[in-house]
C-alpha atoms as a PDB file:
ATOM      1  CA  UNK A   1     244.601  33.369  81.415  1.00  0.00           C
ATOM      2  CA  UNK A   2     244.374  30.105  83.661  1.00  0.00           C
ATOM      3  CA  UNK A   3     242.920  30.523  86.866  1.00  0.00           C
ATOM      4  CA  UNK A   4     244.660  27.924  88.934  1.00  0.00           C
ATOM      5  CA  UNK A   5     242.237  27.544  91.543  1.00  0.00           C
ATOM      6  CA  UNK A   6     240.007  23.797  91.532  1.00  0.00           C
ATOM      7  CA  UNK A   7     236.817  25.725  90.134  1.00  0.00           C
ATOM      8  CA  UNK A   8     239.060  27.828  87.738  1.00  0.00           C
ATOM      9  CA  UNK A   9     237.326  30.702  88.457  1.00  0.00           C
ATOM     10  CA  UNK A  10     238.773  33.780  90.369  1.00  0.00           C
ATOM     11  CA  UNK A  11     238.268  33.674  93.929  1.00  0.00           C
ATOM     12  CA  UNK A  12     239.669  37.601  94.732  1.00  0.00           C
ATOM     13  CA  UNK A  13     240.737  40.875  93.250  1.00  0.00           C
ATOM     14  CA  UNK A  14     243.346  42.697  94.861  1.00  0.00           C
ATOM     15  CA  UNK A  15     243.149  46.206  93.473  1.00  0.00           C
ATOM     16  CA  UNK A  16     245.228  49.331  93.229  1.00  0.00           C
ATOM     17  CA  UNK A  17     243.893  52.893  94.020  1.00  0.00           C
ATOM     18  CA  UNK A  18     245.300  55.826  92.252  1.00  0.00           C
ATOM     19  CA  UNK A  19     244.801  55.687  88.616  1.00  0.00           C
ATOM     20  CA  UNK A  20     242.428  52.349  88.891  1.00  0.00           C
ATOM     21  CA  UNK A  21     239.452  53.336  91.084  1.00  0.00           C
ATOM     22  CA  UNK A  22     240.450  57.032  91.309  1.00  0.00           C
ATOM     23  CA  UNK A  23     241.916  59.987  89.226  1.00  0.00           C
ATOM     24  CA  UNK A  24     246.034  59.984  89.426  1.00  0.00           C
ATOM     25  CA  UNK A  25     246.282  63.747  90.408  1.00  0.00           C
ATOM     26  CA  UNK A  26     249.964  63.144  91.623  1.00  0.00           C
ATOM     27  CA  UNK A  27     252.473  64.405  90.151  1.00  0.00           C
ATOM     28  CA  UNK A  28     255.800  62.291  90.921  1.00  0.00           C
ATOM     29  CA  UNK A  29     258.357  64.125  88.886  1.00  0.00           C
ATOM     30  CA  UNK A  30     257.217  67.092  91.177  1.00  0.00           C
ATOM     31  CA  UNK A  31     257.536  64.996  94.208  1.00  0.00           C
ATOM     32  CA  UNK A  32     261.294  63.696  93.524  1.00  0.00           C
ATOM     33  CA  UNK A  33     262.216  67.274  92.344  1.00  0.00           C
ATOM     34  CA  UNK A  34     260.780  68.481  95.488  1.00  0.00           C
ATOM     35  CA  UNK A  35     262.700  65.716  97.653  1.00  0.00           C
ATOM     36  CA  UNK A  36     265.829  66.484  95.411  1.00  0.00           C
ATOM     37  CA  UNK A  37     266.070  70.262  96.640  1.00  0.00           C
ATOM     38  CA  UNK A  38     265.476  68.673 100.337  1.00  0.00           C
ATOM     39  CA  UNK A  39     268.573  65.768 100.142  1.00  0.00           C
ATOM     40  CA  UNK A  40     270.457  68.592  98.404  1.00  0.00           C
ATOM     41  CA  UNK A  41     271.144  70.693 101.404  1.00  0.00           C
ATOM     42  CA  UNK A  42     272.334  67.155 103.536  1.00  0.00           C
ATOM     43  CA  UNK A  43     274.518  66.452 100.608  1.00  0.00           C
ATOM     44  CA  UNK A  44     278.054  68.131  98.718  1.00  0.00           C
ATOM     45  CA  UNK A  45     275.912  67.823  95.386  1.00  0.00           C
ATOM     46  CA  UNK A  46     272.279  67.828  93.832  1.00  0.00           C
ATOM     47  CA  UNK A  47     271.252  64.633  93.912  1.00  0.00           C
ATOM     48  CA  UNK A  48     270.027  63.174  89.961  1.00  0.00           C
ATOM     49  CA  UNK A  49     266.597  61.086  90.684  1.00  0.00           C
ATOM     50  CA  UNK A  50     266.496  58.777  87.635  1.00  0.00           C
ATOM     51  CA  UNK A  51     264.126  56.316  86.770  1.00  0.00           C
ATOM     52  CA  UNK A  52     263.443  54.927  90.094  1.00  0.00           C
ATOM     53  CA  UNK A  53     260.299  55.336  91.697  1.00  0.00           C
ATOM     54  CA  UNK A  54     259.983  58.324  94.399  1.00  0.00           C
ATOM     55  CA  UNK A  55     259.953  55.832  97.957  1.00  0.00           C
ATOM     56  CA  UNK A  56     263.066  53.931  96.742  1.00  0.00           C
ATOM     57  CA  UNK A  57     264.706  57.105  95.204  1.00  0.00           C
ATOM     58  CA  UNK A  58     263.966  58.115  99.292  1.00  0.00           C
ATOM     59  CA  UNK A  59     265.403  54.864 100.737  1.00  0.00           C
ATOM     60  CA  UNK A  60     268.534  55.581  98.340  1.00  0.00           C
ATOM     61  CA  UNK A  61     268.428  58.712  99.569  1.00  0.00           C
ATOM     62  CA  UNK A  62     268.378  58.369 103.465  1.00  0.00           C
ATOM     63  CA  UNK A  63     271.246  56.110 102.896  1.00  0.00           C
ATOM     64  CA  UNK A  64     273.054  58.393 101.243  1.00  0.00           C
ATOM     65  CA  UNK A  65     272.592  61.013 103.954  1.00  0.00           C
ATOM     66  CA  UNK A  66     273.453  58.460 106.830  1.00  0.00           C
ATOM     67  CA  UNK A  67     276.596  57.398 104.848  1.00  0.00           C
ATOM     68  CA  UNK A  68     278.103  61.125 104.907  1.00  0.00           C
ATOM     69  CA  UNK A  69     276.144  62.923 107.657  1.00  0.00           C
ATOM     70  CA  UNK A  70     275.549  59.842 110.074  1.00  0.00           C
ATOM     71  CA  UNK A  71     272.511  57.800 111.121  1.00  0.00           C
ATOM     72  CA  UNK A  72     270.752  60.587 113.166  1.00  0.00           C
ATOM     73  CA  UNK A  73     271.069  63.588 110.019  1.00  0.00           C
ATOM     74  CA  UNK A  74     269.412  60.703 107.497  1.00  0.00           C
ATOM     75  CA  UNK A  75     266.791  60.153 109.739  1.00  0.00           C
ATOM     76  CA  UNK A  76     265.681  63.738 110.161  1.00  0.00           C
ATOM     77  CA  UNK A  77     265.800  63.906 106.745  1.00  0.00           C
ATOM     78  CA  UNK A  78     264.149  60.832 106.156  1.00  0.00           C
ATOM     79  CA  UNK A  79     261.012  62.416 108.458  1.00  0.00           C
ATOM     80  CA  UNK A  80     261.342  65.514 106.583  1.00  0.00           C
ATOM     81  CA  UNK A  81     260.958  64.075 103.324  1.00  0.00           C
ATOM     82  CA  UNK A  82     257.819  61.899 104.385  1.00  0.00           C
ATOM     83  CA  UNK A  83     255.861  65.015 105.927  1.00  0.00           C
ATOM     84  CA  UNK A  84     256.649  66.439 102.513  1.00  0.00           C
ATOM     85  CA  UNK A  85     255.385  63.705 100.190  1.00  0.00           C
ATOM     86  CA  UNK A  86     252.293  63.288 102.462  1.00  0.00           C
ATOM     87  CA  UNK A  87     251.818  67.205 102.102  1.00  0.00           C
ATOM     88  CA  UNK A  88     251.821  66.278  98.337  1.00  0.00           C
ATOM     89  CA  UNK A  89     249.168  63.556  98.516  1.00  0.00           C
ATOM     90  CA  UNK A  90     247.020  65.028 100.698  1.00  0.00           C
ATOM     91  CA  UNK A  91     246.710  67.869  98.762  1.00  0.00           C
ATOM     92  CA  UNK A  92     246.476  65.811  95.376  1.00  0.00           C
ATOM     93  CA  UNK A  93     243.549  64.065  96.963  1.00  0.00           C
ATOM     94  CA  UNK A  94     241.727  67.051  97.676  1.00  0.00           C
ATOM     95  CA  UNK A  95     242.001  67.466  93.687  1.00  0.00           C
ATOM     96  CA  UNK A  96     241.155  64.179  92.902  1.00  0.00           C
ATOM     97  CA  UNK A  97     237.765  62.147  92.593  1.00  0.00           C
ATOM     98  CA  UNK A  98     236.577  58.404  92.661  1.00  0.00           C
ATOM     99  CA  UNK A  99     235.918  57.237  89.264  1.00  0.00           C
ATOM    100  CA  UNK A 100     231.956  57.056  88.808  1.00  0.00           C
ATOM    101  CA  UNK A 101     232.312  53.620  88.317  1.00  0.00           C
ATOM    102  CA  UNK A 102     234.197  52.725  91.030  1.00  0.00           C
ATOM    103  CA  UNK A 103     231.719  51.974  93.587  1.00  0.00           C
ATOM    104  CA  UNK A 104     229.280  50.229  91.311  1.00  0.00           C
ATOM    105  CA  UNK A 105     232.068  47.811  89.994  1.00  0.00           C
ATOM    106  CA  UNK A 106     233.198  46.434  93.160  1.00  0.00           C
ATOM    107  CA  UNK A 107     229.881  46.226  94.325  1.00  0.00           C
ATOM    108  CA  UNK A 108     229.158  44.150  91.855  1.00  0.00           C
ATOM    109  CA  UNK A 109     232.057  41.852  92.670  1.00  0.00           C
ATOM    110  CA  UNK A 110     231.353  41.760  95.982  1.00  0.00           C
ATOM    111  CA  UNK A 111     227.383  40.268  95.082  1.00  0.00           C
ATOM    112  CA  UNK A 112     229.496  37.743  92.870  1.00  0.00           C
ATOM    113  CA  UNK A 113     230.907  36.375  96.309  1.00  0.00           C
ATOM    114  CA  UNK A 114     234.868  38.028  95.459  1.00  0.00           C
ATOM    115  CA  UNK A 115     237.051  38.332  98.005  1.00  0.00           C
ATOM    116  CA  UNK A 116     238.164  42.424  97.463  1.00  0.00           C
ATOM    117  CA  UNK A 117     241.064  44.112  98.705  1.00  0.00           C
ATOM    118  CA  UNK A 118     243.109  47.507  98.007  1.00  0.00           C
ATOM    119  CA  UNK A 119     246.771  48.080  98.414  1.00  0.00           C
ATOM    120  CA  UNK A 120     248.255  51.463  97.824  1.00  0.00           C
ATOM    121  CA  UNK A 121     251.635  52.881  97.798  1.00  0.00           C
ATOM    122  CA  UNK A 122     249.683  56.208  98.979  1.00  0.00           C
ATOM    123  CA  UNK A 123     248.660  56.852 102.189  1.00  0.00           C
ATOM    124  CA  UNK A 124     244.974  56.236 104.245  1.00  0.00           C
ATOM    125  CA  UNK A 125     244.436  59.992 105.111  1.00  0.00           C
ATOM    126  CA  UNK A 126     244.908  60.691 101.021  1.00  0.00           C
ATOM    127  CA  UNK A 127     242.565  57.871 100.231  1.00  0.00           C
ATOM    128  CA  UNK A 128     239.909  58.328 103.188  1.00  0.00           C
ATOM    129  CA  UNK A 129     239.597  62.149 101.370  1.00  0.00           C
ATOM    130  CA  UNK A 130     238.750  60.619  97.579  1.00  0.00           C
ATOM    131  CA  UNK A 131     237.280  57.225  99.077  1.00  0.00           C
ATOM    132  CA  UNK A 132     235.561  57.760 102.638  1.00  0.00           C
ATOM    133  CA  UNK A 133     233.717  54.432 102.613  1.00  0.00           C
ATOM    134  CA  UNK A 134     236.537  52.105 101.012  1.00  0.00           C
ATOM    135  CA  UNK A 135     235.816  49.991 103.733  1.00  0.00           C
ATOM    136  CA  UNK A 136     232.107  49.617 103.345  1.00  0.00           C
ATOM    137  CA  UNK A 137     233.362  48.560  99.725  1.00  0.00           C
ATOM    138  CA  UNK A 138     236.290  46.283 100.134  1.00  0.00           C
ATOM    139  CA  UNK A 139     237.447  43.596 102.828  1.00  0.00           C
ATOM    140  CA  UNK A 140     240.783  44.918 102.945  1.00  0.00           C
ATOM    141  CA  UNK A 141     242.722  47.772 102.986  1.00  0.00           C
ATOM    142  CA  UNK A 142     246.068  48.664 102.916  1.00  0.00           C
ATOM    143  CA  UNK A 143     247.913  51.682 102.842  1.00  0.00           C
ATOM    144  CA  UNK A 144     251.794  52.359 102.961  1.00  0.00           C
ATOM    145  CA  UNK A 145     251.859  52.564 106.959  1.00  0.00           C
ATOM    146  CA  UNK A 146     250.085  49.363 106.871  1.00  0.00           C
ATOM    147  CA  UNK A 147     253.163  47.140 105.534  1.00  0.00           C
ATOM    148  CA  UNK A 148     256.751  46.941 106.223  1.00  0.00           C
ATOM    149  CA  UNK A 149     257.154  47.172 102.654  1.00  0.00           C
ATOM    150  CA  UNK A 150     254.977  48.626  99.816  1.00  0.00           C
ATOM    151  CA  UNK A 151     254.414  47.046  96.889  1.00  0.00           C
ATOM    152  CA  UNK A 152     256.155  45.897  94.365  1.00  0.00           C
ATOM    153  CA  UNK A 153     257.444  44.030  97.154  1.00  0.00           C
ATOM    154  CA  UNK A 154     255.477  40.980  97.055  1.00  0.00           C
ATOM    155  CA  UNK A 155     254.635  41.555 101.113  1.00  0.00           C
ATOM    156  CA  UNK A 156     251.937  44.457 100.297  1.00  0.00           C
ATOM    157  CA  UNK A 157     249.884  41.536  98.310  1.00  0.00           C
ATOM    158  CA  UNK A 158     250.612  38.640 100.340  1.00  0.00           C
ATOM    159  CA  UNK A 159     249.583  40.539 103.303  1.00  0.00           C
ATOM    160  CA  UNK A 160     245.931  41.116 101.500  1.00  0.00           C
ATOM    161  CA  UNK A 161     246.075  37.220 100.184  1.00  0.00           C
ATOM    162  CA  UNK A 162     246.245  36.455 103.820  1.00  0.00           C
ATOM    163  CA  UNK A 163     243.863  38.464 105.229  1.00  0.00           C
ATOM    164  CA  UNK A 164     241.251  37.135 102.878  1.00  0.00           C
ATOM    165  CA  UNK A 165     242.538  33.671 103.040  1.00  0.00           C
ATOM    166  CA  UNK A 166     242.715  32.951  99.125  1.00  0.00           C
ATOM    167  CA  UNK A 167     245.814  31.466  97.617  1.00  0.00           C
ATOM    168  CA  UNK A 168     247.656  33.530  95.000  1.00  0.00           C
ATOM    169  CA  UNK A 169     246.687  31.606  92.243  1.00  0.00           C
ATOM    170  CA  UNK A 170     242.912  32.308  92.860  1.00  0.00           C
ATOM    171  CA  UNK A 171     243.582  35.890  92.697  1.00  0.00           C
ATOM    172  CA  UNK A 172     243.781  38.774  90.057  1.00  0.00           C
ATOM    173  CA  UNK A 173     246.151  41.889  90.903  1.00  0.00           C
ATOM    174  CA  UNK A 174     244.775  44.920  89.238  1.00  0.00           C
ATOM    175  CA  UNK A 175     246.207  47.902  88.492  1.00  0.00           C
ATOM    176  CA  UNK A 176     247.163  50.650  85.845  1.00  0.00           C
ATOM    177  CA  UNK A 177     251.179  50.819  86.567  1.00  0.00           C
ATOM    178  CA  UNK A 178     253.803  48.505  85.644  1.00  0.00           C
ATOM    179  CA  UNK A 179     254.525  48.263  89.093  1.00  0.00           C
ATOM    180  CA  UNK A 180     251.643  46.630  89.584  1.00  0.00           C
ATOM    181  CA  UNK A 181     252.327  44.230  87.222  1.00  0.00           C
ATOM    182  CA  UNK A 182     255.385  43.149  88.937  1.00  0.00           C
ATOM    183  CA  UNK A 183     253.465  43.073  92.492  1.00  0.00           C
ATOM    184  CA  UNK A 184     251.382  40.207  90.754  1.00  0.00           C
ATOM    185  CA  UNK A 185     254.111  38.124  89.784  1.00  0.00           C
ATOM    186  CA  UNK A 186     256.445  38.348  92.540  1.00  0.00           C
ATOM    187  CA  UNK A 187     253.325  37.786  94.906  1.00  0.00           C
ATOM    188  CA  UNK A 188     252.499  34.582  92.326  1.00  0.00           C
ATOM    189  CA  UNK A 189     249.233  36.153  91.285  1.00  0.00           C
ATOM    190  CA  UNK A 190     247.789  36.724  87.717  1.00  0.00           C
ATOM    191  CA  UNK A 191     247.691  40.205  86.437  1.00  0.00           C
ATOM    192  CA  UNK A 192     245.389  42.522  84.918  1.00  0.00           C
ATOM    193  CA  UNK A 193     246.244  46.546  83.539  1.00  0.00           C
ATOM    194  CA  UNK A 194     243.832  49.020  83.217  1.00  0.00           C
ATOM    195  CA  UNK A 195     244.562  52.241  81.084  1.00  0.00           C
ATOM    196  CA  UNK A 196     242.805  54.392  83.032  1.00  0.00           C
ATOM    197  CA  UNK A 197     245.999  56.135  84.387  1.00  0.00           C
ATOM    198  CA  UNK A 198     248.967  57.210  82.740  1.00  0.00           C
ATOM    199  CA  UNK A 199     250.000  53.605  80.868  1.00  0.00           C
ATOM    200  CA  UNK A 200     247.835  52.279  77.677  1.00  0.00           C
ATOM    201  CA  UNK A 201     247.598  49.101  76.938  1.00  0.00           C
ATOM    202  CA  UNK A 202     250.497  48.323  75.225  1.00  0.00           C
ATOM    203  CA  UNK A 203     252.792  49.473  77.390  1.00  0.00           C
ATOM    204  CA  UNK A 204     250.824  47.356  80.593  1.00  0.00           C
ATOM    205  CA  UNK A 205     250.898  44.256  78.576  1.00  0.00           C
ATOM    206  CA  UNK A 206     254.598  44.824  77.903  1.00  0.00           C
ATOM    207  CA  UNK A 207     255.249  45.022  81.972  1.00  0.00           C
ATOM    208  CA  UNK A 208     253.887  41.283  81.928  1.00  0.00           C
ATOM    209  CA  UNK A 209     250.016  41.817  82.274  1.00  0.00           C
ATOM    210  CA  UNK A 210     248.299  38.755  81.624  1.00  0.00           C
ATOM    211  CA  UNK A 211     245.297  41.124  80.486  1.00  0.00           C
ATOM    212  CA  UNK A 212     244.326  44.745  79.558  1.00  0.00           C
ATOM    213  CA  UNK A 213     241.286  46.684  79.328  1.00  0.00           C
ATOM    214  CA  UNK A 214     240.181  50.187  79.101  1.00  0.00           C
ATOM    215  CA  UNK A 215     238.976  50.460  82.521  1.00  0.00           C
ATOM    216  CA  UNK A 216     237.741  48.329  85.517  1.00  0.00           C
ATOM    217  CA  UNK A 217     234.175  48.142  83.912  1.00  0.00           C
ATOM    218  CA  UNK A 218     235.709  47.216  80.948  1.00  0.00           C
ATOM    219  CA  UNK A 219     237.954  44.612  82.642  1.00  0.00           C
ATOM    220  CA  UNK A 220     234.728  42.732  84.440  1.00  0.00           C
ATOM    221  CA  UNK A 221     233.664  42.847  80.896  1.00  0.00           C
ATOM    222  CA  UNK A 222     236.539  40.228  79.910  1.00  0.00           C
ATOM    223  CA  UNK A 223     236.518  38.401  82.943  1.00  0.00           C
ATOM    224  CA  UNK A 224     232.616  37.692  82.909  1.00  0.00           C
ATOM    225  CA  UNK A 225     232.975  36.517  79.060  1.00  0.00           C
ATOM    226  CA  UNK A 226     235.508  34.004  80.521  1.00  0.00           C
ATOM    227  CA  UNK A 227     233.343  32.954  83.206  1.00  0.00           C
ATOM    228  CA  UNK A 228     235.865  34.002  85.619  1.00  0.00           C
ATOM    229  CA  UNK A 229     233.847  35.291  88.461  1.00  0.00           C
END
């Protein structure tokens, strides 16, 4: 990996949460049955969830609904089904914990003089539960009510490239979903998997990581043997 900043070493990481600094208690298939059985009494027939990702299998969803129902029965639904996948985080979060190494790691990277930021697809009161002092931690955060659109829309990233003023080619996107992976490219960014949620290795570097380890320890590991940071 070729950082392409003039020192060509990494200037920031932009991390995920769930899965990379925390447990992944969630349990999506759950969640999209759960929003299934809701969109099935707006709609003639029980909707089939697929492959897609529970907040787009939503937006499909509220469409759906405001295509036979009207605009004001999708969005009742559409607050409906939020309250319900919040219900579903919070509660994961109360299950959940910070990886032990969480707060170690990225205070090491901040003494290294990194620019650090998190962007979730979860929401703050979920994260505030496992992670109470993110911000004493990290110099940005953002959660899904803090973008228009969560990642892998490039926005989520390009809003935390922004805020810490580093261009995308000085930065590393970390995380331990493919989706991830895709948030780094579309955003221009290099990308790193971790395996320490449901994906190995294998199966990050297949999604277009530019580099895998274990874990986030294991992942400073690499980058300090490059001289990255």
């Amino acid at each position: 990996m070729n950082v392409d900043c003039p020192d060509s070493r990494l200037h920031a990481l932009i991390l995920d949460f769930d899965g990379t600094l925390a447990e992944l208690c969630l349990d999506f298939d759950e969640m999209k049955r759960r929003l299934g059985a809701l969109a099935e009494s707006y709609l003639d027939a029980a909707p089939a969830p697929g492959a897609r990702p529970a907040l787009e299998w939503l937006d499909e969803l509220t469409g759906r609904i405001a295509e036979a129902e009207g605009r004001d029965t999708a969005l009742e639904f559409n607050s409906r089904a939020r309250f319900l996948i919040m219900d579903m985080e919070l509660a994961a979060a109360r299950q959940g914990r910070l990886f032990p190494f969480t707060r170690p790691a990225l205070a090491e990277l901040r003494a290294a003089g990194l620019g650090l930021a998190v962007i979730t697809r979860n929401c703050s009161p979920a994260v505030n539960i496992v992670f109470p002092d993110i911000r004493d931690f990290v110099d940005v955060f953002l959660a899904r009510e803090d973008v228009a659109r969560t990642k892998p829309d490039p926005l989520h990233a390009r809003t935390a490239l922004a805020a810490l003023d580093v261009a995308p080619g000085c930065a590393l996107m970390v995380g331990d979903h493919p989706l991830d992976m895709a948030t780094a490219h579309a955003a221009g960014m290099h990308a790193a998997g971790v395996a320490s949620g449901r994906v190995d290795e294998a199966g990050l570097l297949a999604a277009g990581a530019d580099l895998t380890a274990p874990d986030l320890p294991g992942l400073l590991a690499l980058l300090r043997c490059r001289n990255l940071f």
